[in-house]
Protein backbone atom coordinates (compact mmCIF):
# COMPACT_ATOMS: atom_id res chain seq x y z
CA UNK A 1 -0.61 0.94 15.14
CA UNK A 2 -2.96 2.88 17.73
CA UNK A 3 -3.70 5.87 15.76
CA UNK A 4 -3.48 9.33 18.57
CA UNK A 5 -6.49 11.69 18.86
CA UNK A 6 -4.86 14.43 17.22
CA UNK A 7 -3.52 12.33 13.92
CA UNK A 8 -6.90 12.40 11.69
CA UNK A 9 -7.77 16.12 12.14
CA UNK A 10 -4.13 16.59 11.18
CA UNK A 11 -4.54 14.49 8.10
CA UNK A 12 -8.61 15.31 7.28
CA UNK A 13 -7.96 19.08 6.64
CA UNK A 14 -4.32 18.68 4.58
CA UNK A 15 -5.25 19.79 0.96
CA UNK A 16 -3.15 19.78 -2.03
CA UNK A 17 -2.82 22.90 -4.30
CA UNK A 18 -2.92 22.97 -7.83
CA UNK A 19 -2.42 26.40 -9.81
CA UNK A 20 -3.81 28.06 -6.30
CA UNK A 21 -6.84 26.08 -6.24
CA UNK A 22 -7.69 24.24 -3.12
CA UNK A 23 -8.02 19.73 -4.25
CA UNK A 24 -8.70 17.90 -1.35
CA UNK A 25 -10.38 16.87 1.02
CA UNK A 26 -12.27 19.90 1.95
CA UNK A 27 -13.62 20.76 -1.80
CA UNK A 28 -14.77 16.49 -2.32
CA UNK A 29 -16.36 16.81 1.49
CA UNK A 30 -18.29 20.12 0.57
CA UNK A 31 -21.27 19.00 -1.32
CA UNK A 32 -23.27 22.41 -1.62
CA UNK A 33 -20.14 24.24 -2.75
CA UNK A 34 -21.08 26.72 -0.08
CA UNK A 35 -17.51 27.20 1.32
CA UNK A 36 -18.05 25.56 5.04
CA UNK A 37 -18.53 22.02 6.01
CA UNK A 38 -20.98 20.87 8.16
CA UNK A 39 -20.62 18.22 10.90
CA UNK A 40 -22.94 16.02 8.71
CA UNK A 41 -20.89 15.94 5.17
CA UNK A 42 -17.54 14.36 7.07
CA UNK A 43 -18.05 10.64 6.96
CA UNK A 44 -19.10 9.44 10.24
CA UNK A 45 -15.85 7.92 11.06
CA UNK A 46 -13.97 11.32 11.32
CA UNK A 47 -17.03 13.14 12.87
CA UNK A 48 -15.93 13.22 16.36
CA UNK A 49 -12.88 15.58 15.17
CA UNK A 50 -15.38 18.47 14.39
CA UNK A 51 -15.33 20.23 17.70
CA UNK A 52 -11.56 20.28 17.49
CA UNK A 53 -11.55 22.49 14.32
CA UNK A 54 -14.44 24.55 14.49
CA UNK A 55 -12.81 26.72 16.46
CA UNK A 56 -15.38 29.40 16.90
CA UNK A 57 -17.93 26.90 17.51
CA UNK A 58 -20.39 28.30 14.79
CA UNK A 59 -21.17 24.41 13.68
CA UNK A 60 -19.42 25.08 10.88
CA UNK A 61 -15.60 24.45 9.59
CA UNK A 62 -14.45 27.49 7.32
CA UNK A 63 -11.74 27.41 4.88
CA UNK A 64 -9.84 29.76 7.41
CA UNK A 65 -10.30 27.22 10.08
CA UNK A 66 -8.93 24.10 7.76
CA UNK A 67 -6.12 26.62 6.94
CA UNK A 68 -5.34 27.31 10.58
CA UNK A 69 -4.82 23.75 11.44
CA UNK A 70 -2.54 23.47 8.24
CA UNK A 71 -0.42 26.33 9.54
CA UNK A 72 -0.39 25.10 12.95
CA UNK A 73 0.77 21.46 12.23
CA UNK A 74 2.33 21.65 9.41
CA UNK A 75 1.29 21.11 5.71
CA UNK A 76 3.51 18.71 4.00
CA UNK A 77 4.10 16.43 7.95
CA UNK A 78 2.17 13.10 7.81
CA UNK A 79 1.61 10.35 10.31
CA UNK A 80 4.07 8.51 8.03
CA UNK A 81 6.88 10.68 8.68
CA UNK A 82 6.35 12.44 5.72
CA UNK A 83 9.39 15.22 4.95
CA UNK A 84 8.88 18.77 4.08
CA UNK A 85 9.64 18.31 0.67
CA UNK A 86 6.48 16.41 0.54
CA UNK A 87 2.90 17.51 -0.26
CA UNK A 88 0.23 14.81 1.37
CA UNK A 89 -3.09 13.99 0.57
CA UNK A 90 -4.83 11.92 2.80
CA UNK A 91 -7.83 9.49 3.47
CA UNK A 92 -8.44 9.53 -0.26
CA UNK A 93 -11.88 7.16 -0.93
CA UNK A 94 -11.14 5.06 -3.40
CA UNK A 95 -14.13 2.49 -2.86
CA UNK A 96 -17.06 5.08 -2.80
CA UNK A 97 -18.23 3.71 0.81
CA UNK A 98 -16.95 6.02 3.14
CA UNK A 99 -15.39 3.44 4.94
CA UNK A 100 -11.95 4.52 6.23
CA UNK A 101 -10.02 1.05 5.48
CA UNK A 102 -10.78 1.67 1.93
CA UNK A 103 -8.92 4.75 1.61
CA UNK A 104 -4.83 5.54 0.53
CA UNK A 105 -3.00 8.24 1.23
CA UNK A 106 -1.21 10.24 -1.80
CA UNK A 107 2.40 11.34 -1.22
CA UNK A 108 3.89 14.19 -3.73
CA UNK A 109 6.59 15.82 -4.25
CA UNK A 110 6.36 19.48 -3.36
CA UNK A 111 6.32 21.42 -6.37
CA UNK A 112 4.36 18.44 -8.34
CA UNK A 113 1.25 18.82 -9.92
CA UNK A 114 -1.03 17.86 -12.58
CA UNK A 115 0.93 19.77 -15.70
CA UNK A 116 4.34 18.62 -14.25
CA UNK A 117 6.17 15.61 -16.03
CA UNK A 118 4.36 12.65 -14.88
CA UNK A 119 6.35 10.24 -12.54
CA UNK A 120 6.16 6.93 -11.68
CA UNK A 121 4.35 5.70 -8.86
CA UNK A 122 5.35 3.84 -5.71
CA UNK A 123 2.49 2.24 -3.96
CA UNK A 124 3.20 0.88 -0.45
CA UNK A 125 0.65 -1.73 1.12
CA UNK A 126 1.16 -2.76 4.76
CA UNK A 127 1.79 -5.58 6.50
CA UNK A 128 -0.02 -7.11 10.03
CA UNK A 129 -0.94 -10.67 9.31
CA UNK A 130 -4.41 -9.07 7.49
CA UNK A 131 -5.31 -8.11 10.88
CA UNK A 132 -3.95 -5.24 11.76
CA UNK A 133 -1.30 -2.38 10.89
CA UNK A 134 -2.56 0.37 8.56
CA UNK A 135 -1.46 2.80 6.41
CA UNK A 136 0.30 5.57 7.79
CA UNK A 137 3.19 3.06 7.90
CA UNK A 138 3.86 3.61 3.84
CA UNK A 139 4.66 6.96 4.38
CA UNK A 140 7.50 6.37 6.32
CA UNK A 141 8.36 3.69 3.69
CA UNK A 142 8.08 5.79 0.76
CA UNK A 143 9.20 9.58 1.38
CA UNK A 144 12.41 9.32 0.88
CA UNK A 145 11.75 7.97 -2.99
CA UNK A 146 9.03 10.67 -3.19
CA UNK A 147 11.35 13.44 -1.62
CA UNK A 148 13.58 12.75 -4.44
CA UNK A 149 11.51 14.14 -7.09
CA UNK A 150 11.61 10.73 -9.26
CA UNK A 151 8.19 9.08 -7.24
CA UNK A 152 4.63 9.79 -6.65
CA UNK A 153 4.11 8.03 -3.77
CA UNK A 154 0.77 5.88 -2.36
CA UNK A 155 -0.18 3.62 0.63
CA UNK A 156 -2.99 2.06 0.56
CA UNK A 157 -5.65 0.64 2.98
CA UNK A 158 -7.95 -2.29 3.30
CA UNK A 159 -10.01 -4.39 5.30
CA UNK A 160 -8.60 -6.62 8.00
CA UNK A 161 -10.10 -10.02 9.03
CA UNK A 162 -12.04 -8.50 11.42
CA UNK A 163 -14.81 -6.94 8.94
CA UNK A 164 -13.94 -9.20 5.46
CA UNK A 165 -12.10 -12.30 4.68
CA UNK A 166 -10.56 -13.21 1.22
CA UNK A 167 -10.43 -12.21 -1.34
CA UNK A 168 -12.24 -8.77 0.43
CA UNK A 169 -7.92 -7.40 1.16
CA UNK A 170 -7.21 -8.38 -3.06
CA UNK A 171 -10.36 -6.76 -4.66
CA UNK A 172 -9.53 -3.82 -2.60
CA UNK A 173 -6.09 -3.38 -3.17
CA UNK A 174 -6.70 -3.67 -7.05
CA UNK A 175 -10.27 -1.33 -6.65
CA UNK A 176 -7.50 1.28 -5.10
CA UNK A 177 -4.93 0.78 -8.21
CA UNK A 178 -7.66 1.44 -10.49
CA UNK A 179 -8.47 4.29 -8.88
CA UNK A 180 -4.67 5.47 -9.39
CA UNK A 181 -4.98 4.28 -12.93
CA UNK A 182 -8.05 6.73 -13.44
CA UNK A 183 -6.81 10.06 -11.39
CA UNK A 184 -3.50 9.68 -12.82
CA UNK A 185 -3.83 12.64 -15.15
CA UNK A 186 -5.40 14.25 -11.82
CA UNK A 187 -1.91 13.91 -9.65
CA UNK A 188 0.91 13.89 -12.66
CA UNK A 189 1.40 10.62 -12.23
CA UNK A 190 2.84 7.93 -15.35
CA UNK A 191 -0.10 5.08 -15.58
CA UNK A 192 1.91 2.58 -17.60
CA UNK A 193 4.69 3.16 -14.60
CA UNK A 194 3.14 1.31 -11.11
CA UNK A 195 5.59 -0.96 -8.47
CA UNK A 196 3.81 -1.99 -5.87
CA UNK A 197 6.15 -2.67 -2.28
CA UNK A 198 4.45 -4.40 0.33
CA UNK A 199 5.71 -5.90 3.70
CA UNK A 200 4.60 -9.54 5.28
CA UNK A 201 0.79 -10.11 4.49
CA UNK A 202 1.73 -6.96 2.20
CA UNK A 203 4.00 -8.33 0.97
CA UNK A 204 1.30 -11.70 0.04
CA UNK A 205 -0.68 -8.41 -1.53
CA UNK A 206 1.87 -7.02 -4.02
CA UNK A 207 2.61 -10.80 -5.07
CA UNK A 208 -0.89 -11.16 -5.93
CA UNK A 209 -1.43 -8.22 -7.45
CA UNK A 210 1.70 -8.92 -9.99
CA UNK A 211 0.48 -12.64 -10.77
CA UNK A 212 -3.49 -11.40 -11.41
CA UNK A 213 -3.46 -8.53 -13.54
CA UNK A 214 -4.96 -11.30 -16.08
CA UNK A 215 -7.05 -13.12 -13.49
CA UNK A 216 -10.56 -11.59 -13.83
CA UNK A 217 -12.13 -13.71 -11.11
CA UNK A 218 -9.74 -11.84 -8.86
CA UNK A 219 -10.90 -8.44 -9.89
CA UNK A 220 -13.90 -7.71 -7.90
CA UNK A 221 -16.65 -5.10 -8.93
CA UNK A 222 -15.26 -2.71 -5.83
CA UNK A 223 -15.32 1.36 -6.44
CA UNK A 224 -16.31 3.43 -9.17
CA UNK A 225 -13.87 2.27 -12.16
CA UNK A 226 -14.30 -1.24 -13.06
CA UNK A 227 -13.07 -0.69 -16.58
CA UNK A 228 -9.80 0.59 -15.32
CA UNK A 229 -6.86 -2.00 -15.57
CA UNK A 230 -5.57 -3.02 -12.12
CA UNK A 231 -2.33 -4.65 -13.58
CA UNK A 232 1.52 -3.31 -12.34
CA UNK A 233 4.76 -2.66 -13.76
CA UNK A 234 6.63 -4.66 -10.62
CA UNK A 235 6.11 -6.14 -7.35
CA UNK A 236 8.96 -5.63 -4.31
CA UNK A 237 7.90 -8.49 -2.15
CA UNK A 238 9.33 -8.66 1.30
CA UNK A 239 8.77 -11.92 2.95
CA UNK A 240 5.20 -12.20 2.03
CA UNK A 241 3.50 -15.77 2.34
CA UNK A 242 3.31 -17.53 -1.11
CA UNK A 243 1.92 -21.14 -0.08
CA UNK A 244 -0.89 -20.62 3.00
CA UNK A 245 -1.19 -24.53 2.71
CA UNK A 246 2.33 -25.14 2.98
CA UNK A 247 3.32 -22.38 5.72
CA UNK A 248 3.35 -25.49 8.72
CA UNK A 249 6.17 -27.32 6.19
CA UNK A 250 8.72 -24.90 8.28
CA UNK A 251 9.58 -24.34 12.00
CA UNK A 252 8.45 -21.07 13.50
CA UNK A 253 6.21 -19.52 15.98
CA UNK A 254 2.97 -19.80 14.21
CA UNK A 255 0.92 -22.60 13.72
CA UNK A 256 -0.14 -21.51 10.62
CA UNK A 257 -2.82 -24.51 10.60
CA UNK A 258 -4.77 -23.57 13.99
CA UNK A 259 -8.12 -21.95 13.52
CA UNK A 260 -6.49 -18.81 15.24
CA UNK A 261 -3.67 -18.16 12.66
CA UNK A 262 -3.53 -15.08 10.51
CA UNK A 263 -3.73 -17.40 7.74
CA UNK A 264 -7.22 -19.21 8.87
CA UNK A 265 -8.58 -16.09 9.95
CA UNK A 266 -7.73 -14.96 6.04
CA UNK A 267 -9.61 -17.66 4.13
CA UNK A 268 -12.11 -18.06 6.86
CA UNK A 269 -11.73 -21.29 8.38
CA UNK A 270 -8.77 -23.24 9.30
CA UNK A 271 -6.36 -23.94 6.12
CA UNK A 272 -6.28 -27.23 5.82
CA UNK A 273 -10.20 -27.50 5.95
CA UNK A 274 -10.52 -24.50 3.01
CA UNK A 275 -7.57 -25.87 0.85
CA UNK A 276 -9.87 -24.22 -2.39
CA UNK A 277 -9.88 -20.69 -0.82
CA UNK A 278 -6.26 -21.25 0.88
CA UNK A 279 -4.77 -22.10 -2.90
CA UNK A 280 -7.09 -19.27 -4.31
CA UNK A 281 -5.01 -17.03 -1.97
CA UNK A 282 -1.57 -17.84 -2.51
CA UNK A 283 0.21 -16.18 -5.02
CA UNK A 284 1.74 -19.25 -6.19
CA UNK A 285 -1.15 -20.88 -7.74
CA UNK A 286 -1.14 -17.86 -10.22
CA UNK A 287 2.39 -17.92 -11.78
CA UNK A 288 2.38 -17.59 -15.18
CA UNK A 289 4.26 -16.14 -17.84
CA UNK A 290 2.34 -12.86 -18.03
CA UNK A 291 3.73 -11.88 -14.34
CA UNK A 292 5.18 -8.84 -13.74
CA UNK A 293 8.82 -8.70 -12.71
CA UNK A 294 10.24 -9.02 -8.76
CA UNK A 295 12.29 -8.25 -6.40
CA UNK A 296 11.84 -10.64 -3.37
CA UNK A 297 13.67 -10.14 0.23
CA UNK A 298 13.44 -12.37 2.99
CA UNK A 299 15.51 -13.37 5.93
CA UNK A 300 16.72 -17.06 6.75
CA UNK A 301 15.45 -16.66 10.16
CA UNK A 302 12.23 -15.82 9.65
CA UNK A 303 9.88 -17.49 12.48
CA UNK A 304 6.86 -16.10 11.06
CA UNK A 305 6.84 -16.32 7.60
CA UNK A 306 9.14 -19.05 6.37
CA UNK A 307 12.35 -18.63 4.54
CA UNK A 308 11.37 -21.62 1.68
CA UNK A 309 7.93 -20.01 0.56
CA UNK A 310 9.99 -17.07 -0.98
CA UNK A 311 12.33 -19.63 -2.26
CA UNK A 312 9.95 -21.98 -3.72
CA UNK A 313 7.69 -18.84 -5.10
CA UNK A 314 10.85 -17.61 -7.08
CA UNK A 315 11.01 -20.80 -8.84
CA UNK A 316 8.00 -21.33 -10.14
CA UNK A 317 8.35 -17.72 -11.81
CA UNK A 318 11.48 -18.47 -12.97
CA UNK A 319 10.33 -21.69 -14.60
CA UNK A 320 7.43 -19.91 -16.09
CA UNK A 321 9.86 -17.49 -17.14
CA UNK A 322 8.78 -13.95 -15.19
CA UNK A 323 12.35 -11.51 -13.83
CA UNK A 324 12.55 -12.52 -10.56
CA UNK A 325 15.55 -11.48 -8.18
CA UNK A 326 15.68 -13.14 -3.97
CA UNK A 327 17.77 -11.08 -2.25
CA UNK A 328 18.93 -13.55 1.19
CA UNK A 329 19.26 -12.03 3.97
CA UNK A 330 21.24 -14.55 5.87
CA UNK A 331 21.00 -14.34 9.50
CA UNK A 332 17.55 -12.10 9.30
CA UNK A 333 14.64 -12.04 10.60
CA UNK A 334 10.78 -10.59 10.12
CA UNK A 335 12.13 -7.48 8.50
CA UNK A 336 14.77 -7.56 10.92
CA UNK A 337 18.46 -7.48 10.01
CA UNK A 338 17.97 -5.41 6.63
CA UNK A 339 20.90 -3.11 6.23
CA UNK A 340 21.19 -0.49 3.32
CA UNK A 341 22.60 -3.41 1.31
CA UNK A 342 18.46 -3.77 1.01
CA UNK A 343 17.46 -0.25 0.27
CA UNK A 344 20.36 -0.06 -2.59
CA UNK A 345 18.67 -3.05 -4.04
CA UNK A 346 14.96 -1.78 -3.93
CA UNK A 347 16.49 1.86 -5.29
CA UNK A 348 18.15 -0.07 -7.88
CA UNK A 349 15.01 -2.62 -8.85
CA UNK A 350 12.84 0.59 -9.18
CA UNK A 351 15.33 3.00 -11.40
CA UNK A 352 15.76 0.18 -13.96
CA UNK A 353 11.62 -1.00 -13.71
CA UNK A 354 10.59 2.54 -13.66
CA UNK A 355 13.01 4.66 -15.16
CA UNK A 356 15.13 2.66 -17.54
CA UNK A 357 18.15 2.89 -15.54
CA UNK A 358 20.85 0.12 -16.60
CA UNK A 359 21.66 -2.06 -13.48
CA UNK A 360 23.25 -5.02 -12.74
CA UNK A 361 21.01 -7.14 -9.99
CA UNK A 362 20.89 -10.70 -10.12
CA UNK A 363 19.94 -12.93 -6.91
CA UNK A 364 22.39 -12.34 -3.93
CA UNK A 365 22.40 -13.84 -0.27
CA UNK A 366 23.81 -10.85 2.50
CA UNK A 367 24.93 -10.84 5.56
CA UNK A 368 22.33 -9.62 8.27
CA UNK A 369 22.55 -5.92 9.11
CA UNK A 370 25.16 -5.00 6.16
């Protein structure tokens, strides 16, 4: 998604208030606690949106300048399509490098704060064949269970193929749950209470993230809590590759095996030639019986990411006995074709993982669009 000029000084000055004390990005960014920020203590990426909100040109950005552009666009709007009932912090650094694809975005619900009940949290992870998409897409995923007053909400970031190849996307995904592990207390969030919902090569992420949370070599040393479990309560998995080396079994636009595929570009070489870093990256070769439960969707006519490797990933948890629920969508595509029969099954999935709820969901096949 081509991100517009305006979006990151919308999103770099939002702060989130906690018994009337500004906790954001404003207070982390100024280092000499002097009140102002200086062009030099924004990381260099979101530099070039000084001008814009030093509005007096001084060379300075006062709290009554960051507050301005709150007023003026609205606290509580993302890029996400955040509602009013939620409270956004963005561009949170949870890798310690200043680097903006290692960075989430926290989604609250209005009134929440630190001494609130803690709530469970829903963290989104996008999709883009690891080489593009980002994450202002979660918050358009996510509001509506954060709106609710039941979630804390999260989307996270990480490097694309571009700038890291595997397992760079895995180590960062977990680096940014630990992080969410260690400022739960921070954001009244529950830390024993984490589903992770991820889309196409997000969907790939959440999968490994619920079949590694025992998987040390999968870790990484990424970000400033390394002692911090990275493990999850549950995984919603829609259509995310489970197999790389088996992706070119199926029909379907890709050729998953040419040096050009998202896949190749993943492990770093074509698959077939990197079969050790290909298996290393499916989520299949790490079912075991200490995975966390699922919820899998995916659409017969899928020409992307075939039908069978959801399917075939869904019985090897089963066999190793892990919950797992595929919900067919018969007639769909790449995410297209999913009707609110979908969302009452994710809604469902998460009140029973996450709240206890009693709920009757067992593996289903739909109808496209119902």
């Amino acid at each position: 998604m081509k991100k517009s000029t305006a979006a990151p000084v919308i999103l770099l000055f939002l702060v989130l208030p906690f018994q009337g004390q500004s906790q954001g990005r404003f207070d982390q960014w100024d280092k000499n606690g002097d009140g102002q920020l200086a062009k030099e203590e924004l990381p260099a990426p979101l530099q070039k949106n000084f001008q814009r909100v030093d509005q007096n040109g001084d060379g300075f950005i006062s709290r009554a300048e960051d507050e301005a552009i709150r007023s003026k666009m609205g606290q509580g709007k993302s890029r996400g399509g955040a509602s009013e009932n939620v409270t956004v912090v963005s561009d949170l650094d949870y890798a310690g490098t200043n680097n903006p694809r290692q960075a989430l975005d926290l989604f609250l619900p209005k009134d929440h704060s630190k001494d609130s009940e803690p709530l469970p949290l829903l963290v989104f992870i996008h999709g883009g064949g690891w080489a593009k998409g980002d994450k202002a897409s979660g918050g358009r995923r996510i509001s509506e269970y954060v709106g609710s007053g039941e979630y804390v909400g999260a989307s996270i970031g990480y490097r694309l193929t571009d700038e890291a190849q595997w397992p760079a996307q895995i180590h960062d995904c977990k680096a940014a749950i630990r992080w969410l592990r260690a400022n739960a207390g921070e954001y009244g969030i529950a830390p024993d209470r984490i589903a992770v919902w991820g889309t196409s090569a997000g969907g790939h992420l959440v999968a490994m993230l619920g079949v590694s949370g025992d998987v040390p070599e999968l870790e990484g040393e990424i970000g400033p809590h390394p002692g911090v479990s990275s493990e999850v309560t549950c995984v919603v998995n829609f259509f995310g590759p489970s197999e790389l080396l088996t992706m070119n079994d199926h029909p379907g636009k890709i050729d998953h095996n040419a040096p050009d595929s998202p896949e190749s570009k993943l492990v770093g070489g074509t698959l077939q030639e990197n079969p050790d870093t290909a298996k290393n990256a499916s989520p299949i070769s790490w079912v075991s019986a200490a995975d966390e439960p699922s919820l899998i969707v995916h659409g017969t006519k899928d020409e992307l990411v075939p039908y069978p490797q959801s399917v075939d990933f869904e019985k090897a948890q089963e066999a190793a006995g892990v919950p797992t629920i595929l919900l067919t969508v018969e007639g769909g595509g790449h995410g297209a074709g999913f009707g609110p029969s979908v969302d009452e099954a994710v809604k469902a999935f998460l009140g029973q993982q996450l709240h206890g709820k009693e709920v009757d969901l067992s593996d289903a096949t739909i109808v496209a669009g119902e």
